[in-house]
Protein backbone atom coordinates (compact mmCIF):
# COMPACT_ATOMS: atom_id res chain seq x y z
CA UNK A 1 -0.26 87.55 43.17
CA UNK A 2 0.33 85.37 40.12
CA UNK A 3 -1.07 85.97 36.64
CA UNK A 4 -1.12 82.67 34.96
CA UNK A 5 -2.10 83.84 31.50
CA UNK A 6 -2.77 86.69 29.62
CA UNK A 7 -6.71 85.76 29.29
CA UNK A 8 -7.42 85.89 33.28
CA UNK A 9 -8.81 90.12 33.81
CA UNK A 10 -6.71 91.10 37.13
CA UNK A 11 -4.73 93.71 35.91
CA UNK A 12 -1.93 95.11 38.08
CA UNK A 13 -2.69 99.01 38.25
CA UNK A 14 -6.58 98.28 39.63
CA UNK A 15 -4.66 95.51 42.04
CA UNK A 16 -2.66 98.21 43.30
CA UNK A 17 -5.63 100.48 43.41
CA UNK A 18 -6.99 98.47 46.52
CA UNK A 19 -3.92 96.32 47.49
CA UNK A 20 -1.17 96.40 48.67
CA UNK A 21 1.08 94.53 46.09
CA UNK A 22 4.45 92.93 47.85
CA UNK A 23 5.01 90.46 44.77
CA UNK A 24 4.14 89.64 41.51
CA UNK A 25 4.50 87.01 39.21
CA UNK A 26 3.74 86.87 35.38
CA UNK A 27 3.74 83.41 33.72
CA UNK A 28 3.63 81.90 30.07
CA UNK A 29 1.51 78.90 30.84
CA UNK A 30 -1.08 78.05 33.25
CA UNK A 31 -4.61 78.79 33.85
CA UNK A 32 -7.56 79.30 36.20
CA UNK A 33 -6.12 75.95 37.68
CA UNK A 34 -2.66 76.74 38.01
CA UNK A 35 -2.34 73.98 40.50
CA UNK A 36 -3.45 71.01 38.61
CA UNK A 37 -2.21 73.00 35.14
CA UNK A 38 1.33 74.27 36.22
CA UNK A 39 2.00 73.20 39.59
CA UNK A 40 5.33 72.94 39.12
CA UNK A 41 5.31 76.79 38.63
CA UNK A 42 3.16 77.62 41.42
CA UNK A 43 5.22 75.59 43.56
CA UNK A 44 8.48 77.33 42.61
CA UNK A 45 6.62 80.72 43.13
CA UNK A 46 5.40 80.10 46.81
CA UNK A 47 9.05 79.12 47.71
CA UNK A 48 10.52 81.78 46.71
CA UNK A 49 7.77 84.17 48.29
CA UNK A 50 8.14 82.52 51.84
CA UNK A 51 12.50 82.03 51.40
CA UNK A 52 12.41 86.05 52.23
CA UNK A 53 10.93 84.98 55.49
CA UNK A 54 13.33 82.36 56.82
């Protein structure tokens, strides 16, 4: 999961509560639309997620 900004409400702990957390990723800019607003960052995040499984 990826938190793109301190204003979006998923908290870890309640993610954790009912998931089962493998990574997670805090970052200083983005938003809602973290594909059109960071993509850069998204797209560095999803590589490195899926390089453990090569």
């Amino acid at each position: 999961m990826a938190l793109f900004t301190a204003q979006d409400i998923a908290p870890r702990r309640d993610e954790e509560k009912v998931n089962s957390v493998v990574r997670w990723s805090d970052f200083h800019r983005g938003g809602h639309f973290a594909a059109m607003e960071a993509p850069d960052l998204l797209l560095d995040d999803v590589r490195d997620f899926f390089a453990a499984y090569r």
